[in-house]
Protein backbone atom coordinates (compact mmCIF):
# COMPACT_ATOMS: atom_id res chain seq x y z
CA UNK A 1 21.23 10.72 13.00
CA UNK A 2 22.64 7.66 12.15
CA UNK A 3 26.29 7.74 12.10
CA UNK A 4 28.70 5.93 9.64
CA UNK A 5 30.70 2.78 11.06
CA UNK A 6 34.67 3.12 9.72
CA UNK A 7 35.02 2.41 6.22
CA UNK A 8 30.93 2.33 5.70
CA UNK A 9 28.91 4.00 3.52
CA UNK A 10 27.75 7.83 4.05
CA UNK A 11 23.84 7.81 5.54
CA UNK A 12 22.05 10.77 5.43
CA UNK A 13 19.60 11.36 8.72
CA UNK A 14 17.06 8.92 9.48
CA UNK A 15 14.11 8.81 6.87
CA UNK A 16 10.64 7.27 7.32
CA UNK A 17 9.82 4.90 4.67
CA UNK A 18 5.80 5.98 5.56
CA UNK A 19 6.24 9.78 5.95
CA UNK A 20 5.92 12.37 3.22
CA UNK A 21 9.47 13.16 1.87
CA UNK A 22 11.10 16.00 -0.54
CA UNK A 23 10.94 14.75 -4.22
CA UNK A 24 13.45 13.61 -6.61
CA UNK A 25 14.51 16.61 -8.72
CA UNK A 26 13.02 15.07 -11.78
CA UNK A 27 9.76 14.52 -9.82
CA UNK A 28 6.51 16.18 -10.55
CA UNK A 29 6.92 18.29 -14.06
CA UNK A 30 4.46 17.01 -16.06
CA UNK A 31 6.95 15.88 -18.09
CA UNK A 32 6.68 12.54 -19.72
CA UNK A 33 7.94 8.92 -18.48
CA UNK A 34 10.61 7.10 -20.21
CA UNK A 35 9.78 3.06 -19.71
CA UNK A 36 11.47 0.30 -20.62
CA UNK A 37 9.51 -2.46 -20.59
CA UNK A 38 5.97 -3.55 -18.67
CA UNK A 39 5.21 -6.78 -18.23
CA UNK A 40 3.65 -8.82 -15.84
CA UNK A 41 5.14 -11.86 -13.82
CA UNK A 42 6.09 -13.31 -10.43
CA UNK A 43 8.00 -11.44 -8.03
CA UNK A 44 11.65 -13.64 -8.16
CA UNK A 45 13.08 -12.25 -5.05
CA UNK A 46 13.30 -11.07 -1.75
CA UNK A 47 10.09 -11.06 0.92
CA UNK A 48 7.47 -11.01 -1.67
CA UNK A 49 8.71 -13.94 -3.29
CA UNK A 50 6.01 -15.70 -5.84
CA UNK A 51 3.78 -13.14 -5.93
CA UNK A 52 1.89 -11.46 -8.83
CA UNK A 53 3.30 -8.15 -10.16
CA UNK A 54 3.21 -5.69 -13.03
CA UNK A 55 6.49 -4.85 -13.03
CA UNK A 56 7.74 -1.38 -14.79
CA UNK A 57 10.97 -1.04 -15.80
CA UNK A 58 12.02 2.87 -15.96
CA UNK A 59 14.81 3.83 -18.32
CA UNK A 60 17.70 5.33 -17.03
CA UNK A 61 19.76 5.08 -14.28
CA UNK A 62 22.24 7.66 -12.07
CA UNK A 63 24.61 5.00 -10.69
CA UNK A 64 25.82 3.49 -14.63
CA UNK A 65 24.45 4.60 -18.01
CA UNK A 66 23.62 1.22 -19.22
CA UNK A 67 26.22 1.58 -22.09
CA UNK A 68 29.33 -1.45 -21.89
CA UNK A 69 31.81 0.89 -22.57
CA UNK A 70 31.18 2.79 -19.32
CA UNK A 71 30.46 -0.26 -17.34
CA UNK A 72 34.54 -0.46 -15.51
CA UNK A 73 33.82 3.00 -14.31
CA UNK A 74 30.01 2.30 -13.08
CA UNK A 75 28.95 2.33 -9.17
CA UNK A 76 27.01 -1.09 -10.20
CA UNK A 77 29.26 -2.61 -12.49
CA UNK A 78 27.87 -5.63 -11.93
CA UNK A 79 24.44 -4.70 -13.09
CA UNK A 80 22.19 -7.41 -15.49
CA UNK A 81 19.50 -5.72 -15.93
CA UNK A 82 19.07 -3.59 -19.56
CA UNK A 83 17.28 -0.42 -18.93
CA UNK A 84 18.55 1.95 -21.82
CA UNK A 85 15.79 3.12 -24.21
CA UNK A 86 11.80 2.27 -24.05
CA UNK A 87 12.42 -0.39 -26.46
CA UNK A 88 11.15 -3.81 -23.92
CA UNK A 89 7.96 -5.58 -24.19
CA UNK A 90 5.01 -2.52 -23.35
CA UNK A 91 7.51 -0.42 -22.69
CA UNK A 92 7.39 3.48 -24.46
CA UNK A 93 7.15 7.11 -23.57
CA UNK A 94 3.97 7.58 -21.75
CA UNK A 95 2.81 11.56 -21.64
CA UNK A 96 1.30 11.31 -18.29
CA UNK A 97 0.77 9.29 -15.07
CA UNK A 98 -2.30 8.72 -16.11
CA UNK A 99 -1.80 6.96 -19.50
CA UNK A 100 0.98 4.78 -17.67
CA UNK A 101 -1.48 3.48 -14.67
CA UNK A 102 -3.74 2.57 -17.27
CA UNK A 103 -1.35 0.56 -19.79
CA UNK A 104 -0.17 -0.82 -15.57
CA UNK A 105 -4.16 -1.64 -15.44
CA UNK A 106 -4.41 -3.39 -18.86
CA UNK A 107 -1.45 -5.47 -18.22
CA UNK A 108 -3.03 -6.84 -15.08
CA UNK A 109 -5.88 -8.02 -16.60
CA UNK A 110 -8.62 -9.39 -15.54
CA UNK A 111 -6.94 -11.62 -12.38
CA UNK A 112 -9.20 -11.90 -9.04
CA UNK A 113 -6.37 -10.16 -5.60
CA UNK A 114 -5.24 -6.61 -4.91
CA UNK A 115 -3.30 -5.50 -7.71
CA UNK A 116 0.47 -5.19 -7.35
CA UNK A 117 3.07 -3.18 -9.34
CA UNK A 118 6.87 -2.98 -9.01
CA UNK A 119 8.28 -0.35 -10.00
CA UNK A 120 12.25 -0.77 -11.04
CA UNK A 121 15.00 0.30 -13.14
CA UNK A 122 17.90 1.30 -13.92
CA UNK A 123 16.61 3.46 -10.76
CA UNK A 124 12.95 4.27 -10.86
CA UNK A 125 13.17 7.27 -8.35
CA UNK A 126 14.48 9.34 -11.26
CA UNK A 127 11.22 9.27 -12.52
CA UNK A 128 8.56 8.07 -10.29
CA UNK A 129 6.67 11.02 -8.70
CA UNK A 130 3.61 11.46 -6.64
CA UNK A 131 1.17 12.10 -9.46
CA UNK A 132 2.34 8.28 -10.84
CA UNK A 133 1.80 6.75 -7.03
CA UNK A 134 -1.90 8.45 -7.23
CA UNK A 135 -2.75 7.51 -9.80
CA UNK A 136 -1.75 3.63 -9.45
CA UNK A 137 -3.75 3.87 -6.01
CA UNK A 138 -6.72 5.08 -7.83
CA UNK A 139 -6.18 1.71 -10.04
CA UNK A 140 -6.42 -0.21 -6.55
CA UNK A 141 -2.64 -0.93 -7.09
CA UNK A 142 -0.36 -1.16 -4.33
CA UNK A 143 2.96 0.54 -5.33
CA UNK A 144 6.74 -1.03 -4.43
CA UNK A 145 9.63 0.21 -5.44
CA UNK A 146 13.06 -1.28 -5.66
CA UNK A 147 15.77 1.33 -5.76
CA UNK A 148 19.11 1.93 -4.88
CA UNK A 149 18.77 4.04 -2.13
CA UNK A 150 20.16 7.37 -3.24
CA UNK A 151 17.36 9.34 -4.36
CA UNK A 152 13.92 10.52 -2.54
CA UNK A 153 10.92 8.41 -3.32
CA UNK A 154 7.81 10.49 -3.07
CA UNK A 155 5.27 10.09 -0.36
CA UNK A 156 2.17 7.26 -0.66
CA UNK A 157 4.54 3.94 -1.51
CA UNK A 158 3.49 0.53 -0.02
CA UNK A 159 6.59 -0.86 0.04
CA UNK A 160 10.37 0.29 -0.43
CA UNK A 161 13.44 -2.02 -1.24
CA UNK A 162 16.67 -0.50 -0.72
CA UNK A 163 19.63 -2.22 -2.70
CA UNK A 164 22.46 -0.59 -1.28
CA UNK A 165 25.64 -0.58 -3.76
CA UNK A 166 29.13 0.07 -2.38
CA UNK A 167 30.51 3.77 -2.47
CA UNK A 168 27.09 5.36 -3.06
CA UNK A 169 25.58 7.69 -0.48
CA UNK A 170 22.39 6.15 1.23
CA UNK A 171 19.64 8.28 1.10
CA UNK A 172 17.00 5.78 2.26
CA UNK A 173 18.01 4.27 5.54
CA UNK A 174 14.41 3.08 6.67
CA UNK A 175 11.93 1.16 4.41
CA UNK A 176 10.47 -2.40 4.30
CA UNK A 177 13.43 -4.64 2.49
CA UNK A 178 17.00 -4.52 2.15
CA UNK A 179 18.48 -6.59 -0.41
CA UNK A 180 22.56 -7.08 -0.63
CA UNK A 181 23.94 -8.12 -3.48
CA UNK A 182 26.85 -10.08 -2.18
CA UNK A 183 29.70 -10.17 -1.90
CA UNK A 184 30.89 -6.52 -2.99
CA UNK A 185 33.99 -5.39 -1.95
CA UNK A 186 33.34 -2.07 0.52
CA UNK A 187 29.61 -3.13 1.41
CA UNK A 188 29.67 -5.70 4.03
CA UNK A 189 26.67 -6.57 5.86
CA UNK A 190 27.04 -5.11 9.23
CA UNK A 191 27.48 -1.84 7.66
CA UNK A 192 23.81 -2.07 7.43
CA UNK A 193 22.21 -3.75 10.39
CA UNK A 194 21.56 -0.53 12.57
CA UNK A 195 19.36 0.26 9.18
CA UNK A 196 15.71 0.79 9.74
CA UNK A 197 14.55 -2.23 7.48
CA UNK A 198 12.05 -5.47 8.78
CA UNK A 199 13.68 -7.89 6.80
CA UNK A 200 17.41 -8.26 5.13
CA UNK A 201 18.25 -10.55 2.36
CA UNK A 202 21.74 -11.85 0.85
CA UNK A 203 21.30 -12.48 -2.77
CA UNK A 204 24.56 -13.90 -4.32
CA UNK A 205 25.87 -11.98 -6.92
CA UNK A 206 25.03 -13.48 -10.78
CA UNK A 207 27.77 -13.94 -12.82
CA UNK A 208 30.41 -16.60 -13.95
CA UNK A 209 31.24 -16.75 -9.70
CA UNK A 210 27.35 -17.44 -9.13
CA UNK A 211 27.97 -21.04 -7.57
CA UNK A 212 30.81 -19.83 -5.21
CA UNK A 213 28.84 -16.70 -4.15
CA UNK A 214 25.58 -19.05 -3.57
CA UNK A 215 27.67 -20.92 -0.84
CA UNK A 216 29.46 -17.92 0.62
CA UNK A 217 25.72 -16.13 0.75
CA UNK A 218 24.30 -19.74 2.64
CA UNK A 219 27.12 -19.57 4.91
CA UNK A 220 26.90 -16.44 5.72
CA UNK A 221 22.91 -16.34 6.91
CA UNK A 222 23.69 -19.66 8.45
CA UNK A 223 26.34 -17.52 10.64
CA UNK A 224 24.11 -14.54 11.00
CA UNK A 225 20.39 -15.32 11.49
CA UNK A 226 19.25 -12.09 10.78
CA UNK A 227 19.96 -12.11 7.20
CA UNK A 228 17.86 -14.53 4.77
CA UNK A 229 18.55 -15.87 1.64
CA UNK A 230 17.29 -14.60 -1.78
CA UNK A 231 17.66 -16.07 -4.94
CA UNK A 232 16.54 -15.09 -8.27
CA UNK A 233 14.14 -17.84 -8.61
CA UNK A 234 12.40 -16.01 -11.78
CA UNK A 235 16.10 -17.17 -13.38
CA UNK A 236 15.55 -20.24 -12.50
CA UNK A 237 12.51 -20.88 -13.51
CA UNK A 238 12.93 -19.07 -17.07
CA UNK A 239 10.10 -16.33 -16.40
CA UNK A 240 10.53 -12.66 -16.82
């Protein structure tokens, strides 16, 4: 078992990021899935940087409920990401994991490459289940997942990002990518470096402080080699 550093976040014991795993509690129902938006872009950040993606945007998430008026009390107050309702671009309520690969499938296209889809939130392990990863695979997608890291993710995924907030419980402690929003006050980086991750990324916080985070973040990874640089180059650029 991993054990906490003083003043760190809780981790749970060690979990494989490539070994079957208990579901979420919302996982596996039949029940419908609530998305906000599917579109598909470039990856903007963090090891897969530039690459082509589907990415679906789950409503919902168990760390802030998306509403301003709750936002001072939120784990992730600093959140920019709208996830309440199915109102986005493709997004909807989609009655099985089979009508939501193939809507996935159609907004690929007709592009040449292995087929990629993201799937994010809000927090996307509230809903993503094992029937969904299936039936993506049977679409010839390979299935990431960017999460917060305090819920299961079912068994099958290609590739996990943690993005650890400060004062949550870390569930996920081993996967491909963690990505630290930084700075936060109560999550500094070597709280996370006996993690079970191949590759760690700094990405400043956004914001009206962007500028001044950007240089702490540089200096930072300049100080400690282990940690790279990610910026959100799909802002930058002005794509989704």
């Amino acid at each position: 078992m991993l054990k906490p550093k003083s003043g760190s976040f809780p981790l749970s014991p060690t979990i494989s990021s490539r070994a079957p795993m208990p579901h979420s509690p919302f996982a596996d129902r039949g029940r419908s899935y609530a998305v906000k938006e599917l579109f598909k872009t470039l990856q903007g950040e963090g090891a897969r940087v530039g690459r082509a993606a589907v990415f679906c945007r789950f409503a919902g998430c168990n760390l802030w409920s998306g509403r301003e008026q709750d936002r001072a009390d939120a784990d992730c107050g600093f959140c920019d990401t709208d996830f309440v309702g199915t109102d986005g671009p493709g997004g909807g309520r989609f009655g099985s994991a089979e009508a939501l690969a193939d809507a996935a499938l159609a907004c690929w296209g007709r592009a040449d490459g292995r087929r990629y889809i993201v799937c994010t939130g809000g927090e996307p392990l509230l809903q993503l289940d094992a029937a969904l990863v299936e039936a993506l695979h049977a679409r010839d997608f390979e299935v990431a997942v960017e999460t917060n890291g305090t819920l299961p993710p079912p068994p099958g995924l290609d590739w996990i990002c943690v993005s650890p907030k400060a004062g949550t419980a870390i569930l996920l402690v081993r996967g491909d990518e963690l990505k630290l929003v930084f700075p936060q006050a109560g999550a500094d980086p070597a709280m996370f470096e006996d993690l079970a991750f191949d590759h760690f990324f700094l990405q400043p916080m956004d914001g009206p402080e962007r500028a001044a985070n950007t240089r702490s973040a540089v200096d930072f990874c300049l100080a400690f080699p282990r940690w790279r640089l990610s910026l959100q180059s799909h802002k930058m650029i002005g794509i989704p």
